[in-house]
N, C-alpha and C. Protein backbone atom coordinates (compact mmCIF):
# COMPACT_ATOMS: atom_id res chain seq x y z
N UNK A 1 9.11 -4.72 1.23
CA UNK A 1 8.64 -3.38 1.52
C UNK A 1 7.42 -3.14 0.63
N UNK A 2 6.35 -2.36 1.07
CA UNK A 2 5.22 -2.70 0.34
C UNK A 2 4.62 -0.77 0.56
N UNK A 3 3.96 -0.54 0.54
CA UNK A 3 3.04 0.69 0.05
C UNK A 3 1.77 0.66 -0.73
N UNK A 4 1.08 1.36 0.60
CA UNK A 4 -0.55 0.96 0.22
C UNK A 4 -0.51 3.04 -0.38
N UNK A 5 -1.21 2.46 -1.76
CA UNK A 5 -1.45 3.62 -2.54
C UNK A 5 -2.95 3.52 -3.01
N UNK A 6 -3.90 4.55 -2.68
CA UNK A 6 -5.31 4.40 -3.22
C UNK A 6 -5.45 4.64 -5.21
N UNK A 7 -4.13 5.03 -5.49
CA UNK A 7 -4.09 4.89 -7.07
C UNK A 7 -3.83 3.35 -7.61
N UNK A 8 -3.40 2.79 -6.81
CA UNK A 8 -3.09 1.11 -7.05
C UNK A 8 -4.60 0.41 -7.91
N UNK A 9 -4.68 -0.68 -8.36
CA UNK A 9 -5.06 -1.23 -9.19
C UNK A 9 -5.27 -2.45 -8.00
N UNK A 10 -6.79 -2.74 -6.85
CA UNK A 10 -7.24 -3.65 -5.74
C UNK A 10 -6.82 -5.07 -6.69
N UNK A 11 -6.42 -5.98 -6.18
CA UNK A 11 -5.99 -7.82 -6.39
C UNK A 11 -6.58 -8.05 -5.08
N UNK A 12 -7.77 -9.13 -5.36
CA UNK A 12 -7.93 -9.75 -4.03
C UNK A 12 -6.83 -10.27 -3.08
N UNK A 13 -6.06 -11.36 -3.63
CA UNK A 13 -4.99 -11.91 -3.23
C UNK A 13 -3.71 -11.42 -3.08
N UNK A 14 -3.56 -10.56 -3.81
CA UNK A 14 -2.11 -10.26 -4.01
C UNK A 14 -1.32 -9.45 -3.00
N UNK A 15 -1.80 -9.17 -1.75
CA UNK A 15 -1.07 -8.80 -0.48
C UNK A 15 -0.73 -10.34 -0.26
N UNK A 16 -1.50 -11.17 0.25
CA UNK A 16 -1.15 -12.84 0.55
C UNK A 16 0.14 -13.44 -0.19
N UNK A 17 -0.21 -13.22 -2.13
CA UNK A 17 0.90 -13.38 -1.96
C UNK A 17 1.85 -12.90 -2.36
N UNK A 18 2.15 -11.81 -2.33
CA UNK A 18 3.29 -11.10 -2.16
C UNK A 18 4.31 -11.22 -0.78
N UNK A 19 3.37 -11.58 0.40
CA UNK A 19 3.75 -11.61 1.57
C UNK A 19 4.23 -12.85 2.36
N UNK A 20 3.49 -14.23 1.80
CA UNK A 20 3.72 -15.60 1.39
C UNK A 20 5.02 -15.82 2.34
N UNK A 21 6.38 -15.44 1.43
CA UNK A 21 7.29 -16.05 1.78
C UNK A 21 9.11 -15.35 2.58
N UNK A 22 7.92 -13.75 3.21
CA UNK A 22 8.81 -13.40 3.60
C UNK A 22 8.45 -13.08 5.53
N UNK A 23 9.37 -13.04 6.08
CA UNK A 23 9.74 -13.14 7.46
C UNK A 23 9.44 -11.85 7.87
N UNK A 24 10.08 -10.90 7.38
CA UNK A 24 9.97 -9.53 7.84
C UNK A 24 9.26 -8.71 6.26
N UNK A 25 8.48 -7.86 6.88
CA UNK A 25 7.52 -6.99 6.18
C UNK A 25 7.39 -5.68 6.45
N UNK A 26 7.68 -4.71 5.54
CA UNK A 26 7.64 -3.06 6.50
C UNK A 26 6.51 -2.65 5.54
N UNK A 27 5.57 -2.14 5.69
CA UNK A 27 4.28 -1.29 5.23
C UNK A 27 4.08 0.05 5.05
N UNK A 28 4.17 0.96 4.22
CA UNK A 28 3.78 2.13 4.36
C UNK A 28 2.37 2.60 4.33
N UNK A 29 1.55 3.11 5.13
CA UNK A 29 0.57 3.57 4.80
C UNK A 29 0.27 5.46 5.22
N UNK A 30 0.22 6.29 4.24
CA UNK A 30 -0.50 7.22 3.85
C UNK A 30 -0.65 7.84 4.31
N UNK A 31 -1.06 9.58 4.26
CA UNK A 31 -2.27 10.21 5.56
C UNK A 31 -3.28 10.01 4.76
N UNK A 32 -4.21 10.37 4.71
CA UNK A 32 -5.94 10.50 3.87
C UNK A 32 -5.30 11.12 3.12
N UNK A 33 -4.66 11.95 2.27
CA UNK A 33 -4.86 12.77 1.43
C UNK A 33 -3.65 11.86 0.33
N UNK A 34 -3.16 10.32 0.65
CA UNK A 34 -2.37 9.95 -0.19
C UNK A 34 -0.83 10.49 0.03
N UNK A 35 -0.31 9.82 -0.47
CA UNK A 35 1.12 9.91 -0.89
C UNK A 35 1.30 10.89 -2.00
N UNK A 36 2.54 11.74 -2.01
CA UNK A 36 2.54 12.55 -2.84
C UNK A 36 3.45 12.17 -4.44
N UNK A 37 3.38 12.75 -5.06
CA UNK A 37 4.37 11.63 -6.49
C UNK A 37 5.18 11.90 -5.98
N UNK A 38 6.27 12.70 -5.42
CA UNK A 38 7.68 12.44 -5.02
C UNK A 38 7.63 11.21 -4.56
N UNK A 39 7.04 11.01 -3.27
CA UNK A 39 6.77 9.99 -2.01
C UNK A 39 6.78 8.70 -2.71
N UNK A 40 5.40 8.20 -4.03
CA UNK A 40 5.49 7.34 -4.20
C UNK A 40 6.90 7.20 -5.10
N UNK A 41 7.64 8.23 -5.58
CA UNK A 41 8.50 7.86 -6.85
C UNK A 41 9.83 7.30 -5.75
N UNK A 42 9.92 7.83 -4.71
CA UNK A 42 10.78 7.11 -3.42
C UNK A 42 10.75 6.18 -3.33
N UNK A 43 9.60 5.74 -2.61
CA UNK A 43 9.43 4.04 -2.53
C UNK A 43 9.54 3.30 -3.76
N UNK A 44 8.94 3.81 -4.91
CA UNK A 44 8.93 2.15 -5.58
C UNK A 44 10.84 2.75 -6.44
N UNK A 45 11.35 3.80 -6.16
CA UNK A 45 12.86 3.71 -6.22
C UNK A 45 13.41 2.63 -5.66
N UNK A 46 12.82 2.91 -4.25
CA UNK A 46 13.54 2.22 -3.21
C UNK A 46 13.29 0.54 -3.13
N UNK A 47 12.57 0.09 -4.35
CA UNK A 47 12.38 -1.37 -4.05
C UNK A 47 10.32 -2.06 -3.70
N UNK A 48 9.88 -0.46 -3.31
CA UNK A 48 8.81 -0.95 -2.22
C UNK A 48 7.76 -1.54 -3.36
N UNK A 49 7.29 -2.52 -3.23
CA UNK A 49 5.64 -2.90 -4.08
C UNK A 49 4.34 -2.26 -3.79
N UNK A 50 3.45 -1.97 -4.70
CA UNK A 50 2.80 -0.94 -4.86
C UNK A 50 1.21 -2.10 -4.46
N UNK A 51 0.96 -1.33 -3.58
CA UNK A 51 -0.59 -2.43 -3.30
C UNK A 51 -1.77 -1.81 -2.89
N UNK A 52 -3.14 -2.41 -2.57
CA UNK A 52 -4.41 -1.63 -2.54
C UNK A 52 -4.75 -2.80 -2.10
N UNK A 53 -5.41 -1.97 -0.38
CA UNK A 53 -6.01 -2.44 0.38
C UNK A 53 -6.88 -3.37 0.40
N UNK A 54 -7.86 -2.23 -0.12
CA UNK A 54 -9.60 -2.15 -0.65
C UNK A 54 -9.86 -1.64 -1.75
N UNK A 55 -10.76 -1.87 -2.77
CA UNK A 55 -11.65 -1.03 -3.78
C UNK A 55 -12.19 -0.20 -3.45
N UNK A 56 -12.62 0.14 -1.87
CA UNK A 56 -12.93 1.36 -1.31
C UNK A 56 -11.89 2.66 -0.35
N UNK A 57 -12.59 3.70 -0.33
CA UNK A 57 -11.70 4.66 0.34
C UNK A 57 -11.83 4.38 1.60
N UNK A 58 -10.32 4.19 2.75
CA UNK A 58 -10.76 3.84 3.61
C UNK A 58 -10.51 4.85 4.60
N UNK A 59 -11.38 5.11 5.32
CA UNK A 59 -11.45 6.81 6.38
C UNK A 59 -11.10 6.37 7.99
N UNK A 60 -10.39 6.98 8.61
CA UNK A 60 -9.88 6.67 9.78
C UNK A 60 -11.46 7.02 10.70
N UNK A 61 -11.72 7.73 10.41
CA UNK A 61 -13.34 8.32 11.32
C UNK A 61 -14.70 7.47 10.85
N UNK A 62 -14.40 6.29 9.94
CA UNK A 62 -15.13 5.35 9.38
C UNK A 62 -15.00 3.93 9.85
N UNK A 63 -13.56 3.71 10.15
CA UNK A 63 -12.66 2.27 10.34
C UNK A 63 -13.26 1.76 11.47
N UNK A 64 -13.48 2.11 12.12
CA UNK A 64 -13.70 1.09 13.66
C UNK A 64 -15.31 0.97 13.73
């Protein structure tokens, strides 16, 4: 279980391998305005790894 947080700390690699050696993968991603601290204090309760996309902000009205 993983969670993309724009407070995260970008690793080139480290989605790859974190992701490496598992079969099934569930992702959380965000609205624009982030996850809220409850939200993230849920997930990484719940197990989830904390990851970053990009070094940049990424905008849905930008993406395509």
């Amino acid at each position: 279980m993983l969670f993309c947080d724009e407070n995260a700390n970008f690793e080139e690699n480290k989605l790859i391998e974190i992701t490496q050696n598992f079969e099934n993968i569930l992702i959380f991603i965000g609205p624009e305005g982030g996850f809220s601290e409850k939200e993230r204090m849920l997930l990484q309760d719940e197990g989830a790894e904390t990851i970053s996309l990009s070094p940049f902000d990424l905008r849905a009205e930008t993406a395509s």
